[in-house]
PDB file of N, CA and C in Angstrom:
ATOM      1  N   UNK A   1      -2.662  -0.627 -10.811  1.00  0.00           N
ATOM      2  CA  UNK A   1      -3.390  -1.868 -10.951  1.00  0.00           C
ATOM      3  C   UNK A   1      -4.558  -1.824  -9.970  1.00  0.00           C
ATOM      4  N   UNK A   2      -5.695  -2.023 -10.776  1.00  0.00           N
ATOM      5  CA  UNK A   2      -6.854  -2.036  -9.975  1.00  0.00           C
ATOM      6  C   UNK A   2      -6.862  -3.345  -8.475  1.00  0.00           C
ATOM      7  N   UNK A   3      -7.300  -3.195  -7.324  1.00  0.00           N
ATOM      8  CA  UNK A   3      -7.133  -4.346  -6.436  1.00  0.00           C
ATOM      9  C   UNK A   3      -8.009  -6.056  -7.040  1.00  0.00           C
ATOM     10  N   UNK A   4      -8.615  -5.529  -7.879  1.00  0.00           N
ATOM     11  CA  UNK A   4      -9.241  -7.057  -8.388  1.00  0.00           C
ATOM     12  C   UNK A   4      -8.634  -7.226  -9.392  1.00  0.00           C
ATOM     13  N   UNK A   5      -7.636  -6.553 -10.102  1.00  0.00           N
ATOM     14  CA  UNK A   5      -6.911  -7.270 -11.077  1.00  0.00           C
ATOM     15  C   UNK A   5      -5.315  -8.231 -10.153  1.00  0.00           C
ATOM     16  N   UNK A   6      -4.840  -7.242  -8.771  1.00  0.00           N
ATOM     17  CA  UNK A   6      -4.149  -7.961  -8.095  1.00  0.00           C
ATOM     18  C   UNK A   6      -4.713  -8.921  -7.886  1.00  0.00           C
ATOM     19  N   UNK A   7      -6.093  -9.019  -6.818  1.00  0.00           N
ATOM     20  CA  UNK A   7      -6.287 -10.655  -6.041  1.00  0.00           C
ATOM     21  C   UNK A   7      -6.282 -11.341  -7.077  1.00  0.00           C
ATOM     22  N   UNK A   8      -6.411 -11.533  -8.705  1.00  0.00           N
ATOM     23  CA  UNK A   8      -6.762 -12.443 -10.120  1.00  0.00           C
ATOM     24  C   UNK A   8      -4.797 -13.045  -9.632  1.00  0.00           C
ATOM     25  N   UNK A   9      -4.436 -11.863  -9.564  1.00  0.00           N
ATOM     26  CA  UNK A   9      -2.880 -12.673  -9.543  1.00  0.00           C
ATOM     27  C   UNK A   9      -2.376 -13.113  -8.078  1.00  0.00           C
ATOM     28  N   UNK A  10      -2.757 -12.980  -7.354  1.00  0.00           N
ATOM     29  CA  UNK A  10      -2.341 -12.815  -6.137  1.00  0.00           C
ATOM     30  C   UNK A  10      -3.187 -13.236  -5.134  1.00  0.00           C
ATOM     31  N   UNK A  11      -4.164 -14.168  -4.626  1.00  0.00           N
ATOM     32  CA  UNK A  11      -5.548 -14.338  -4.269  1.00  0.00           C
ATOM     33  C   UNK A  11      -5.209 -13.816  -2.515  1.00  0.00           C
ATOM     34  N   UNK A  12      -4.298 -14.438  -2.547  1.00  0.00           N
ATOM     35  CA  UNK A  12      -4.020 -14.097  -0.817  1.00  0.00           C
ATOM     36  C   UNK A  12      -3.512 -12.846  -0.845  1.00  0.00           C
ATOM     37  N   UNK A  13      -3.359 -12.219  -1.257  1.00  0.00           N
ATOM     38  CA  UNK A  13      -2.962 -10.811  -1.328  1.00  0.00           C
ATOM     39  C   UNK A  13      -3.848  -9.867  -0.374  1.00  0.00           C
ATOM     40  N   UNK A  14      -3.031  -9.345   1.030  1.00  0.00           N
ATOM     41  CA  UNK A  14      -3.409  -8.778   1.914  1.00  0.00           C
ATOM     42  C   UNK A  14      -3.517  -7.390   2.510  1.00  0.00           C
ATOM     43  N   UNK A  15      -4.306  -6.274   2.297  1.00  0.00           N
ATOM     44  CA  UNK A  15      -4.772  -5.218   2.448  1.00  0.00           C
ATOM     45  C   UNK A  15      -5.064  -4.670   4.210  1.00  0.00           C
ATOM     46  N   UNK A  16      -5.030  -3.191   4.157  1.00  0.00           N
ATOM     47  CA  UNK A  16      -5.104  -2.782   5.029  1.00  0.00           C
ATOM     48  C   UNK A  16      -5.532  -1.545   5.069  1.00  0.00           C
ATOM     49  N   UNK A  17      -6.184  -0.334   5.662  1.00  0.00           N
ATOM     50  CA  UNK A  17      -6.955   1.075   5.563  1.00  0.00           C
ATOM     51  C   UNK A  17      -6.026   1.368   5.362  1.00  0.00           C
ATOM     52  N   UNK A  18      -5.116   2.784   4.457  1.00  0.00           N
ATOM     53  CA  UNK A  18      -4.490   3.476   4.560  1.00  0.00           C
ATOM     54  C   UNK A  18      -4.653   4.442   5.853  1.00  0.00           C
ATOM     55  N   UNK A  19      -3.168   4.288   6.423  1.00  0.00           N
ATOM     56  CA  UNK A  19      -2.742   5.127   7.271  1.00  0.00           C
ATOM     57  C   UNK A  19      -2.059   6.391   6.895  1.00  0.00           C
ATOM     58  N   UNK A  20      -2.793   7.716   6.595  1.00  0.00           N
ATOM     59  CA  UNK A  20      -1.540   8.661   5.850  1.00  0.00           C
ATOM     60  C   UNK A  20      -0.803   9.211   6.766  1.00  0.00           C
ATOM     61  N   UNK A  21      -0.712   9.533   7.887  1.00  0.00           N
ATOM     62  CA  UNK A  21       0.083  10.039   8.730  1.00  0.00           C
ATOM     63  C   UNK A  21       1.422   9.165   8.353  1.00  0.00           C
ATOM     64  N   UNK A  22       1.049   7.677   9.105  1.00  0.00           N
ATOM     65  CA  UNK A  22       2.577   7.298   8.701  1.00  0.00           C
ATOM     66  C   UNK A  22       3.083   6.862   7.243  1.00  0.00           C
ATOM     67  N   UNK A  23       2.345   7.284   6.364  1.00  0.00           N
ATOM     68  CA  UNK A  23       2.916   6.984   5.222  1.00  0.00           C
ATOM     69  C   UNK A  23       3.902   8.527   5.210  1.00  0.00           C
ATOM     70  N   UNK A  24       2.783   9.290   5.336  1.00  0.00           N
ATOM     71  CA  UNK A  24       4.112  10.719   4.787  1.00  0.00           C
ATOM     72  C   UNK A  24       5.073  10.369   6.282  1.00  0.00           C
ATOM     73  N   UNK A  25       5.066   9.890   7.050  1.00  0.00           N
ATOM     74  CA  UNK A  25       6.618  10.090   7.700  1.00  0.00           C
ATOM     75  C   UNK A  25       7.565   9.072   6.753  1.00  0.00           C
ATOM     76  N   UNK A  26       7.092   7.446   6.737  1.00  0.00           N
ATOM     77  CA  UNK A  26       8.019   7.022   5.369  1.00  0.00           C
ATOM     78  C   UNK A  26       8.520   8.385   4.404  1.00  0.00           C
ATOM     79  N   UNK A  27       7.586   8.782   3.453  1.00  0.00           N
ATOM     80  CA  UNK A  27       8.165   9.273   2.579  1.00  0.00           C
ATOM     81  C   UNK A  27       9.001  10.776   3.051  1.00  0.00           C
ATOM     82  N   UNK A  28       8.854  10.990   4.223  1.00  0.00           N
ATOM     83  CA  UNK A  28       9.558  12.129   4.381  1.00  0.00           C
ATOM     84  C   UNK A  28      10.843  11.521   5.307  1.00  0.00           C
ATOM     85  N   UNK A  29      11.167  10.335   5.318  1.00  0.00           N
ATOM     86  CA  UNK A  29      12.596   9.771   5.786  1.00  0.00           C
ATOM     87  C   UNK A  29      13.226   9.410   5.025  1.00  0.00           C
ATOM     88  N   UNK A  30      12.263   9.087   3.623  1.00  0.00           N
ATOM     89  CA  UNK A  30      12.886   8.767   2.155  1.00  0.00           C
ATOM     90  C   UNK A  30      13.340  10.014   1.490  1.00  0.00           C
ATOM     91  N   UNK A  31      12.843  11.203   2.184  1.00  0.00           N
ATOM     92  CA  UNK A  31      13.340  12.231   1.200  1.00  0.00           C
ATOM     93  C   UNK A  31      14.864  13.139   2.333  1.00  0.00           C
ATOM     94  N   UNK A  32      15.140  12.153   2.897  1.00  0.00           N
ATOM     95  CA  UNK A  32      16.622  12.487   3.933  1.00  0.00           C
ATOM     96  C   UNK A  32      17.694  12.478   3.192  1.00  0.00           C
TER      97      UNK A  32
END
């Protein structure tokens, strides 16, 4: 879903820069 089709549903809908470092540690504690 594009982010302007979210805020249409969601107006307060709150964003942030992707961080990839800690995303791949999430997904590499998800893959435990």
């Amino acid at each position: 879903m594009a982010l302007a089709d979210a805020r249409a549903i969601c107006p307060d809908l709150a964003t942030r820069p992707a961080d990839l470092a800690r995303e791949a540690a999430a997904l590499a504690s998800l893959r435990r």
